[in-house]
Protein backbone atom coordinates (compact mmCIF):
# COMPACT_ATOMS: atom_id res chain seq x y z
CA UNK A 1 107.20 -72.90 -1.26
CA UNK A 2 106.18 -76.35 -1.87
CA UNK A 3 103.01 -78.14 0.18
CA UNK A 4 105.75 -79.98 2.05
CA UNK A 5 107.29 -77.35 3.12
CA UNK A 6 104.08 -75.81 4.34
CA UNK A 7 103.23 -78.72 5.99
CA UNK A 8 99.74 -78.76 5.14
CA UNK A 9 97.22 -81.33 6.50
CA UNK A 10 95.13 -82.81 3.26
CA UNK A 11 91.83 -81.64 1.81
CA UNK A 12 90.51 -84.98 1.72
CA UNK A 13 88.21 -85.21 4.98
CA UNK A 14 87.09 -81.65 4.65
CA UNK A 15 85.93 -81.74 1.20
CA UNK A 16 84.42 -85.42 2.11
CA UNK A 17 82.27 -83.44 5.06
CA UNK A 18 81.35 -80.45 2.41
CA UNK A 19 80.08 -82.84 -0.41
CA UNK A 20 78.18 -85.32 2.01
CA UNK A 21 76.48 -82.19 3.43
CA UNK A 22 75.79 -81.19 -0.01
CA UNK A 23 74.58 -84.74 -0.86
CA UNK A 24 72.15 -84.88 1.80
CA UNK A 25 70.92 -80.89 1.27
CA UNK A 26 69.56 -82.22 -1.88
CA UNK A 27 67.43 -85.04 -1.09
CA UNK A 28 70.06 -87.73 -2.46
CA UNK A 29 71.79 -90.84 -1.37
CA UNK A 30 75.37 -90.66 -0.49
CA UNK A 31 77.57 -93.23 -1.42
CA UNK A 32 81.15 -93.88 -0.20
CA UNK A 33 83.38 -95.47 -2.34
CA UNK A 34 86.10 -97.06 -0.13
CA UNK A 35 90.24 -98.80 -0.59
CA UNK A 36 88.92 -101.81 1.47
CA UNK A 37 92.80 -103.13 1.22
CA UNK A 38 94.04 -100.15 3.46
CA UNK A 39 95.48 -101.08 6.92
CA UNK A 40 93.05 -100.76 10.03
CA UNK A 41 89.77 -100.54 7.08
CA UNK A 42 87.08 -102.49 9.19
CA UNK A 43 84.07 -102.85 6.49
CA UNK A 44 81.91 -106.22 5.52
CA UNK A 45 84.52 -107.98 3.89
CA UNK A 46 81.68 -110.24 2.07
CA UNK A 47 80.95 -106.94 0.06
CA UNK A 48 84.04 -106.12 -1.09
CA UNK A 49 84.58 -106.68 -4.80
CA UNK A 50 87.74 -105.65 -6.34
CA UNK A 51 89.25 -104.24 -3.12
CA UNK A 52 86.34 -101.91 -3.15
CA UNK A 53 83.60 -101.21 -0.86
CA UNK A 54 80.63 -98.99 -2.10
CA UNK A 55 78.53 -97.80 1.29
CA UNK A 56 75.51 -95.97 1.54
CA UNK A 57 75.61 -93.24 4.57
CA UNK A 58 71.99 -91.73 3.82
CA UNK A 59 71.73 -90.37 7.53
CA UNK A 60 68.69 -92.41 8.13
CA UNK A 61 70.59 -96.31 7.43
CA UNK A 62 73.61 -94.72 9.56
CA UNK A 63 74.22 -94.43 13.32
CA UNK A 64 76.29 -92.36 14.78
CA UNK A 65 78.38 -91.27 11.81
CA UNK A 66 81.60 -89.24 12.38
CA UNK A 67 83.70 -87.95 9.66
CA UNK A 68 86.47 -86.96 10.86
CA UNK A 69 89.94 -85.63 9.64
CA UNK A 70 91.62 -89.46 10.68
CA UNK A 71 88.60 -91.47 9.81
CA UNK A 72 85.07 -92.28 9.06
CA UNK A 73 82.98 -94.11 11.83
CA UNK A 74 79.78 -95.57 11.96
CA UNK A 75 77.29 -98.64 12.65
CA UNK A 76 74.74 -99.67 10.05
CA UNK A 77 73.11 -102.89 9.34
CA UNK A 78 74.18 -105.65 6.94
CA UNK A 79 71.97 -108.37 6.31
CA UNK A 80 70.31 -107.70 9.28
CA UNK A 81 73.51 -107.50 11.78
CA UNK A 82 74.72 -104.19 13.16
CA UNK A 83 78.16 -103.68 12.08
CA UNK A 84 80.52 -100.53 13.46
CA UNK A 85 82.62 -99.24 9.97
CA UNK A 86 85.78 -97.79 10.48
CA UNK A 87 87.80 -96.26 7.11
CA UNK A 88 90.81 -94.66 7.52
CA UNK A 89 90.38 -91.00 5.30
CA UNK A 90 93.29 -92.54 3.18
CA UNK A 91 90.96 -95.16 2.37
CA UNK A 92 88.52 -93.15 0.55
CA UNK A 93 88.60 -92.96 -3.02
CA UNK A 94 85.18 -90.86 -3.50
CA UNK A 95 82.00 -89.64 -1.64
CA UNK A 96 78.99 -89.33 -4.28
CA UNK A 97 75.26 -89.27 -4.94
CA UNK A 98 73.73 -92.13 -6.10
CA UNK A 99 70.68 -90.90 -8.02
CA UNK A 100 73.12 -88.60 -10.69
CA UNK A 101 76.87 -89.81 -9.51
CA UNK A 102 77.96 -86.32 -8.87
CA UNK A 103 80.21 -85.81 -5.74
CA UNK A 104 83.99 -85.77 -5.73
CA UNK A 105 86.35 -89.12 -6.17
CA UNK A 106 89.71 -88.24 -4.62
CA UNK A 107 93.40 -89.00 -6.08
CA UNK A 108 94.40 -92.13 -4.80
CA UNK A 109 98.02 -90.73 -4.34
CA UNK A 110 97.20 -87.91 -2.24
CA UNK A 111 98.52 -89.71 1.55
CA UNK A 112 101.84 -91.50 -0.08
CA UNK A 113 103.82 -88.52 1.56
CA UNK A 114 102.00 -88.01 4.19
CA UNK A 115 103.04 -89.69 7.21
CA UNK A 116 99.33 -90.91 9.08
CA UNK A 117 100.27 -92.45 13.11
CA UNK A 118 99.77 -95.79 13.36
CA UNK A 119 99.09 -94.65 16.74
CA UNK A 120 96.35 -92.58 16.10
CA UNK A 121 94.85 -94.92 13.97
CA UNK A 122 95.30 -97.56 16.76
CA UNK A 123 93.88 -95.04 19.29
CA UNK A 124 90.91 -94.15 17.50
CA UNK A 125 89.40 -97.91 17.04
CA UNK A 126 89.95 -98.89 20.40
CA UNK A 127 88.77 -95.68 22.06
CA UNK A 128 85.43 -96.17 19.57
CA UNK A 129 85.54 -100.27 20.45
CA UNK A 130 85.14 -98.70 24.16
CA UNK A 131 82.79 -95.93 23.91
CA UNK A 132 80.25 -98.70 22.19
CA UNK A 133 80.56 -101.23 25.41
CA UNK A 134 77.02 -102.28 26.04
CA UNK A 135 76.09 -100.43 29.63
CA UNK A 136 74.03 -102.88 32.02
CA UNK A 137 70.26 -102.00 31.83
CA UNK A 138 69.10 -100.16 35.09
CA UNK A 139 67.11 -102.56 37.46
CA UNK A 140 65.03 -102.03 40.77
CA UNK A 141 65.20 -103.54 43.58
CA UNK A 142 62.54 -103.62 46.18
CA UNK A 143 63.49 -103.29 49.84
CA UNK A 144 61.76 -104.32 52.96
């Protein structure tokens, strides 16, 4: 039987979670290596070079990180501005430590048969554009 046939979801976002646990178990810096020129990739576009994005996701520069089987979310800081990140796991080519470049870099190819929703996709920004909505602050109010 063929993996099509099987239907089988890809490996990608659960190795990605293994080796960034692994990364951080160590004491090291992980990097992401990120497709920036994949549909619905939201990254600093004045730090792409080549089409690629490098990020660091060290736990303490991150907020909030998610990785998830459709995508990658987070908010860091560039240049002093938060930013929320949103990569598509078809847009990541490899999830490595900094200090010795081990990790794992992932074959480009590996989503060209599989069919990702648009919807999902779609879904998954707007319900994180929502979740992030600034709440009002409490306030008191003193009655006579």
């Amino acid at each position: 039987m063929s993996e099509q046939e099987l239907n089988l979801t890809p490996t990608r976002p659960y190795l990605a979670r293994g080796i960034y646990e692994w990364i951080c178990d160590n004491n090291l810096t992980p990097y992401l290596l990120v497709d920036a020129t994949q549909p619905y990739t939201d990254v600093p576009t004045q730090f792409i070079q080549d089409g690629q994005i490098v990020l660091n996701i060290v736990p303490h520069a991150v907020h909030r990180l998610n990785i998830g089987n459709e995508a990658i979310t987070f908010s860091a800081r560039f240049g002093g501005v938060s930013k929320d990140i949103y990569v598509p796991i078809n847009a990541v080519l490899g999830l490595y430590a900094r200090e010795n470049g081990q990790g794992m870099f992932f074959d480009p190819d590996e989503y060209a048969n599989v069919k990702v929703e648009e919807n999902t996709l779609k879904s998954n920004i707007t319900e994180t554009q929502e979740s992030e909505t600034p709440k009002k602050k409490p306030s008191l109010r003193i009655l006579d």
